[in-house]
Protein backbone atom coordinates (compact mmCIF):
# COMPACT_ATOMS: atom_id res chain seq x y z
CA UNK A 1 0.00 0.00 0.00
CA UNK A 2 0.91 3.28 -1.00
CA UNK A 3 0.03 6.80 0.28
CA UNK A 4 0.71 10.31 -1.02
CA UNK A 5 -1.49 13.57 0.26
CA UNK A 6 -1.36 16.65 -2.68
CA UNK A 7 -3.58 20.09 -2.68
CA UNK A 8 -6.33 20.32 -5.07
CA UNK A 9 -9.70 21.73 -5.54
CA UNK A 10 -8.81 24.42 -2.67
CA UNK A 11 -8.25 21.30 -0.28
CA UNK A 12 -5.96 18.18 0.80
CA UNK A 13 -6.38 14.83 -0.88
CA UNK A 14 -5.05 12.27 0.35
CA UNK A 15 -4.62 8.43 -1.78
CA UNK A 16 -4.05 5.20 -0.97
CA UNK A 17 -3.56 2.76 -4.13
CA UNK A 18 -1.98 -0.45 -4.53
CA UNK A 19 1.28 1.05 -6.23
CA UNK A 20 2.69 4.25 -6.66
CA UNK A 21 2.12 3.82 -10.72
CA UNK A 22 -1.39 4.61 -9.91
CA UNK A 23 -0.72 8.00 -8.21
CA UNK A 24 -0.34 10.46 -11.52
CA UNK A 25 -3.59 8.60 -12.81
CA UNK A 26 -5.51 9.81 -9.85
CA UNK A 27 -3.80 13.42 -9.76
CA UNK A 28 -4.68 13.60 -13.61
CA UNK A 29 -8.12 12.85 -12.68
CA UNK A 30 -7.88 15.61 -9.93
CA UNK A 31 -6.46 18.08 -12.33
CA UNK A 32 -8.97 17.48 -15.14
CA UNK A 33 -11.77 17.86 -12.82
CA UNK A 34 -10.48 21.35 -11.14
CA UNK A 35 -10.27 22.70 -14.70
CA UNK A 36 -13.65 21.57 -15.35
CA UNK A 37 -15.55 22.49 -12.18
CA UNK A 38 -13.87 24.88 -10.89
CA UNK A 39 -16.17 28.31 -10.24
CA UNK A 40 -12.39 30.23 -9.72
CA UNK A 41 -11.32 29.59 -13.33
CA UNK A 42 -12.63 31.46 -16.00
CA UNK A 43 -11.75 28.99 -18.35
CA UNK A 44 -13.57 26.07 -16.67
CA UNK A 45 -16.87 24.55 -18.79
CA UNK A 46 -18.94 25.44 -15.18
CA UNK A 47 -17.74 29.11 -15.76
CA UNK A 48 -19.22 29.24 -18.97
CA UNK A 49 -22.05 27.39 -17.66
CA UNK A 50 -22.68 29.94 -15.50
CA UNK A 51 -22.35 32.91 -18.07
CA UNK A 52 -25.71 34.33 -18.05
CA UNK A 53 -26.35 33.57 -22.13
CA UNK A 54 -30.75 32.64 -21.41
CA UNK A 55 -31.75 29.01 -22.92
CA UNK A 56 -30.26 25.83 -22.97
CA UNK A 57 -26.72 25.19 -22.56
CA UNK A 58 -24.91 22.05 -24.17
CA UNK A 59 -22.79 20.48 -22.01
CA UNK A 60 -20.05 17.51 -21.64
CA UNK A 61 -20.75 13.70 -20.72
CA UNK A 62 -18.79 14.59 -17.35
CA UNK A 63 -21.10 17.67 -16.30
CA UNK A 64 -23.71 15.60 -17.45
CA UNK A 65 -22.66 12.86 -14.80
CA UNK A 66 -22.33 15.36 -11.87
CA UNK A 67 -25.45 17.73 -12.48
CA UNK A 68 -27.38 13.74 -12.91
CA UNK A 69 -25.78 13.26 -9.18
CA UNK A 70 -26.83 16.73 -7.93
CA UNK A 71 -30.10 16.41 -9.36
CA UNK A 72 -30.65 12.91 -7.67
CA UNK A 73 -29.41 14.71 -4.24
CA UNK A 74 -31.48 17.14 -4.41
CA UNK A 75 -34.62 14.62 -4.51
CA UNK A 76 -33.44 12.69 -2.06
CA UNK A 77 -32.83 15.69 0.51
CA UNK A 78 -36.36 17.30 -0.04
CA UNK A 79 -34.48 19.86 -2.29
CA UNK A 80 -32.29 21.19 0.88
CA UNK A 81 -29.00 20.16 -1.09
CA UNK A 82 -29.23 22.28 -4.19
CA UNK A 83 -26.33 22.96 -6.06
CA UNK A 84 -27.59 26.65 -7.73
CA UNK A 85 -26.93 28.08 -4.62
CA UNK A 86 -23.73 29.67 -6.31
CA UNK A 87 -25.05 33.01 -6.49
CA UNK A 88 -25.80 33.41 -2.84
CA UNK A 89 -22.47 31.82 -2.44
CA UNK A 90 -20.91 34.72 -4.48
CA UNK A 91 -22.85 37.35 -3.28
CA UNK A 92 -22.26 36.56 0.46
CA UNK A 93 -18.83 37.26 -0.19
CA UNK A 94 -17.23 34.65 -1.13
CA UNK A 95 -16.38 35.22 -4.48
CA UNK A 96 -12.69 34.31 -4.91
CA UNK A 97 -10.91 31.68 -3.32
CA UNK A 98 -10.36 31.73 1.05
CA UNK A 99 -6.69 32.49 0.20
CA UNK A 100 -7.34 35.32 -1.97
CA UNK A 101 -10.46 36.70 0.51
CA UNK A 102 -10.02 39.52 2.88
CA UNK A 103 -11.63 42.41 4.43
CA UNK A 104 -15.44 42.67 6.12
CA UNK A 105 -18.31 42.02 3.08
CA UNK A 106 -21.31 43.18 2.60
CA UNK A 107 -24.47 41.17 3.53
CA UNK A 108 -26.59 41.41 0.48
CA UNK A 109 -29.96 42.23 1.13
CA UNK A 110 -31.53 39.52 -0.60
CA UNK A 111 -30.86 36.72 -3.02
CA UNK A 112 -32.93 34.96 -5.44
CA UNK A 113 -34.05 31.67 -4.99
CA UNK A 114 -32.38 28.76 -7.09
CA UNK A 115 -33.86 27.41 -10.59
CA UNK A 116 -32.24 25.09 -13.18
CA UNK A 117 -33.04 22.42 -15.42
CA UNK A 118 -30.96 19.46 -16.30
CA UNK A 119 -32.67 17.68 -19.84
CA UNK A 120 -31.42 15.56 -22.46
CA UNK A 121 -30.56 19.12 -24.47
CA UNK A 122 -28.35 20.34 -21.70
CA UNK A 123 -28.61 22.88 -18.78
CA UNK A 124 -30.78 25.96 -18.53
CA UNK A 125 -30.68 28.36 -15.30
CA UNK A 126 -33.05 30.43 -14.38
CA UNK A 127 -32.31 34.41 -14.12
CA UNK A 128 -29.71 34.87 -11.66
CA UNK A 129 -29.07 31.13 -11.19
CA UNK A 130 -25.80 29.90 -11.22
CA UNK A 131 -24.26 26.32 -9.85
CA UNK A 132 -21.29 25.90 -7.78
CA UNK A 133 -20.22 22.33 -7.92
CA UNK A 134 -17.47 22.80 -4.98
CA UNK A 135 -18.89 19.85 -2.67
CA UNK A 136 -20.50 17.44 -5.16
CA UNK A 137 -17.24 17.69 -7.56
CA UNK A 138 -14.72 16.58 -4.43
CA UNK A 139 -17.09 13.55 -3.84
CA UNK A 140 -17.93 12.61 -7.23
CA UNK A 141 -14.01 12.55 -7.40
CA UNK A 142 -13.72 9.90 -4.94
CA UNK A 143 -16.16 7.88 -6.33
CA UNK A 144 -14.48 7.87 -9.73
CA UNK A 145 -11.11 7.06 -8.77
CA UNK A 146 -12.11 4.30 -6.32
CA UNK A 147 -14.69 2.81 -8.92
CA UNK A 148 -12.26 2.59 -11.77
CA UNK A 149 -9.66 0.95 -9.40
CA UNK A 150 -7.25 3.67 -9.31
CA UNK A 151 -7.16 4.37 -5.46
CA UNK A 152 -8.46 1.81 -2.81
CA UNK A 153 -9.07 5.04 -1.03
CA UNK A 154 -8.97 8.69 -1.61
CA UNK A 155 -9.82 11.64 0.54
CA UNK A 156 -10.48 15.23 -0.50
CA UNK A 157 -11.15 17.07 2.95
CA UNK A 158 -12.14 14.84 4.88
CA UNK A 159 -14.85 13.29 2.29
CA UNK A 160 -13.63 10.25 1.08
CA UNK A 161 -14.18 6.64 -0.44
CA UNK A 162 -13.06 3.51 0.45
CA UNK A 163 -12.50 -0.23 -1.42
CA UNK A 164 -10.52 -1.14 1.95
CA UNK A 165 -12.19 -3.87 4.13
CA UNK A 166 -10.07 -2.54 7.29
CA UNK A 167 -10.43 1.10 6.93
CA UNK A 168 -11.09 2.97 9.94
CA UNK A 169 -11.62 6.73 10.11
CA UNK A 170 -11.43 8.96 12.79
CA UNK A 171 -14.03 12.11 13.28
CA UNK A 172 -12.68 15.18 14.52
CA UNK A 173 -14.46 18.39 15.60
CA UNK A 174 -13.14 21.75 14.71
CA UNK A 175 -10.38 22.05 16.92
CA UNK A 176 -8.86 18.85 15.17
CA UNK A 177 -9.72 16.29 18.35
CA UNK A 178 -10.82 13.35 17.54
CA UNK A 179 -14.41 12.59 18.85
CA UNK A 180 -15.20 9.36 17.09
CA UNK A 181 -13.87 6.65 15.47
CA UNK A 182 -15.99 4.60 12.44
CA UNK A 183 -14.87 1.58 10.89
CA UNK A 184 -15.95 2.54 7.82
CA UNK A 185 -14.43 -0.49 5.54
CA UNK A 186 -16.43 -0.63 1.77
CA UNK A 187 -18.16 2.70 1.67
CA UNK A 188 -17.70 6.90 2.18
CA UNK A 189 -17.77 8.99 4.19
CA UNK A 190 -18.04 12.95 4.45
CA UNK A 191 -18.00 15.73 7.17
CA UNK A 192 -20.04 19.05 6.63
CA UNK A 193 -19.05 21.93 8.95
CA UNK A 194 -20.32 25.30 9.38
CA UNK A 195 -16.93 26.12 11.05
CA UNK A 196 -14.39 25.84 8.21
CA UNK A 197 -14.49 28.49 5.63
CA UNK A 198 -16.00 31.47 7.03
CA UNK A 199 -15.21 35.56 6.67
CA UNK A 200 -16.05 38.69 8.04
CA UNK A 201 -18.89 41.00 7.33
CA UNK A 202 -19.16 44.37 7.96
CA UNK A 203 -22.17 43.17 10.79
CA UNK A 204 -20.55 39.98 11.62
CA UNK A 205 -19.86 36.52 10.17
CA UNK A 206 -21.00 34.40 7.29
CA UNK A 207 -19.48 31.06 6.02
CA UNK A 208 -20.15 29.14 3.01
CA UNK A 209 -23.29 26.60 3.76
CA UNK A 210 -25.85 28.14 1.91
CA UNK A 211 -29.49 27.18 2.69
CA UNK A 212 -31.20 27.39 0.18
CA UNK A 213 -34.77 27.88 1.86
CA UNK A 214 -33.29 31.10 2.53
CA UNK A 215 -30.27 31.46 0.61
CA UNK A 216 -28.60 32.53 3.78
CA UNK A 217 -25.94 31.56 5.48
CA UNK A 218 -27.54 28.74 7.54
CA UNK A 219 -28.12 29.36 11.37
CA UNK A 220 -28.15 26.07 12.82
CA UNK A 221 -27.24 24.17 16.26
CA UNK A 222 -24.97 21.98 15.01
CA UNK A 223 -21.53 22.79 14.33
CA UNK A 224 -20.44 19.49 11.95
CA UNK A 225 -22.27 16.80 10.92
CA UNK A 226 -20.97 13.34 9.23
CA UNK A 227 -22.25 10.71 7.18
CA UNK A 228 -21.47 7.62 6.23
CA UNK A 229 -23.10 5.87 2.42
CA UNK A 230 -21.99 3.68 -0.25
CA UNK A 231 -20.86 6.88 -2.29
CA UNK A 232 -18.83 9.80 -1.55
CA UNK A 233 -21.51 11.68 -3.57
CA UNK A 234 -24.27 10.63 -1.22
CA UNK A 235 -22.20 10.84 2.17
CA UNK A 236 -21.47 14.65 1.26
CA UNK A 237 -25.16 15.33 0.54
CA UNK A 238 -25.85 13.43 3.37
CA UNK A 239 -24.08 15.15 5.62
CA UNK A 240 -25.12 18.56 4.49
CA UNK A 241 -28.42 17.85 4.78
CA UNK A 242 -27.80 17.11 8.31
CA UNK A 243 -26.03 19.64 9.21
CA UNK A 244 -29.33 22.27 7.73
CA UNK A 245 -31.85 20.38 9.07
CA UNK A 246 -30.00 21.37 12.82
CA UNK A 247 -32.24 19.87 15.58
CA UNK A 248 -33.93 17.67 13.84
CA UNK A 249 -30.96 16.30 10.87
CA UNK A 250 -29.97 12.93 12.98
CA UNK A 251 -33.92 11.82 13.23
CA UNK A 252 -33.93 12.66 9.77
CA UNK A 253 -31.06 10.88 8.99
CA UNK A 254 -32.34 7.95 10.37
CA UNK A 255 -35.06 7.51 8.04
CA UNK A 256 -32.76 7.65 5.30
CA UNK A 257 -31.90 3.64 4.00
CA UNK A 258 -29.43 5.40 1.92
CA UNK A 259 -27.39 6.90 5.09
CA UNK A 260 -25.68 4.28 6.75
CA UNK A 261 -24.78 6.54 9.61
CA UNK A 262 -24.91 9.88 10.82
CA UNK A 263 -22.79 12.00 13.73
CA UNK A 264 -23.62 15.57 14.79
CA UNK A 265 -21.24 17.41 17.02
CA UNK A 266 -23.79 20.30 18.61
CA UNK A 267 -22.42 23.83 19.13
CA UNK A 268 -21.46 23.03 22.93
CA UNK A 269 -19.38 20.08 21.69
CA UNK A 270 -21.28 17.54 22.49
CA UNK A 271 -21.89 14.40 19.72
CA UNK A 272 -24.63 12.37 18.94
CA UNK A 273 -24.82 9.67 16.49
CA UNK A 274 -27.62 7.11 15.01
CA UNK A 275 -27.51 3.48 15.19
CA UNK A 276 -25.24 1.81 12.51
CA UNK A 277 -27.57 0.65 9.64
CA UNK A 278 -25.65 -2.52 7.79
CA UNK A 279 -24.66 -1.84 3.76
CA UNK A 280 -26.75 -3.92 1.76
């Protein structure tokens, strides 16, 4: 077994594969996606995406893939993940990347809600619409690389997948402790934090979980929330549904036969978790 750990995609991944042969297949994979997805690159196919040009756009068999995901996410969390937040995103202040960001923002004083269409013709957003892929892209990742054999597991944040029997992963809170430990073996896993990326406004703070019920910032009571799935794609919604659901995400959660597991560490650092549902 091999491991190497390499930036990406504004984050740490970290691979395990089988030999080190495998490891410029995987950061190839990385790459390509980054110049694809990325909302910071003006060259990227979401970019244009997002250019406001009205109708339908045509798009690639990889966006395809993804937006199929997101779509099928958004179903399956009552519409709370929804990847056309990216406006709010933007317009919240966070409209370059956390390295580049600095000074207080400006709230805005409202945004409007998300609207976009995925059909066998492409994508078409509705007037001040635009994606941001950020989450879904990092987990979608995983899943590739794992699927096509390239990486028995690979990490991107935190949000990783896994063909490894023995794999065990440790939870941590905000301040890097550990607070659980899963042994997670075939499957994903992905955190969702309110805590990470945040900024200043000129009346406070804001950070980057969107809800889109408001397309604010959300306020909830829970600080992080983890999930565990067969797919990377599903543990990330997963656990960002938790997370905006607050008091009530782990009851939700557990109604979920598509969430294997589900942790919440509450804003006075205490953690709750679900029973362990078997993979099927």
């Amino acid at each position: 077994m091999t491991i190497e750990a390499f930036r990406a995609m504004g984050t740490t991944f970290e691979m395990h594969a089988a030999s080190t042969d495998r490891h410029s297949a995987v950061r190839s994979m990385v790459d390509n996606h980054e110049q694809r997805f990325s909302r910071f690159r003006d060259t990227s196919e979401l970019s244009r995406l997002n250019s406001p040009t009205g109708g339908v756009t045509t798009i690639s068999a990889d966006m395809r893939s993804v937006l199929a995901a997101a779509r099928r996410m958004h179903s399956l969390t009552g519409g709370l993940v929804d990847v056309g937040v990216g406006q709010a995103v933007r317009m919240w202040g966070y409209d370059v990347s956390m390295v580049e960001l600095e000074g207080p923002r400006h709230a805005p004083d409202g945004v409007a809600a998300s609207h976009w269409e995925l059909s066998d013709q492409g994508v078409s957003l509705g007037q001040g619409t635009k994606l941001d892929l950020g989450g879904i892209v990092k987990g979608w990742t995983c899943d590739q690389a794992v699927d096509a054999g390239l990486a028995t597991m690979l990490s991107a944040g935190g949000d990783l997948r896994s063909s490894d029997p023995s794999l065990v992963v440790g939870i941590v809170d905000h301040h890097d402790r550990e607070v659980a430990e899963v042994e997670l073996g075939i499957g994903a896993l992905a955190t969702s934090s309110r805590m990470k990326r945040r900024w200043a406004l000129e009346d406070g703070e804001a950070h980057h979980l969107i809800d889109p019920r408001t397309m604010r910032p959300a306020v909830t009571s829970i600080t992080s929330a983890t999930v565990t799935a067969e797919t990377a794609v599903e543990a990330e919604a997963g656990a960002k549904a938790v997370l905006l659901f607050g008091d009530t995400g782990l009851a939700w959660a557990d109604r979920q036969p598509w969430i294997r597991q589900a942790f919440a560490i509450w804003h006075d650092g205490s953690v709750y978790a679900t029973k362990q549902r078997q993979a099927a």
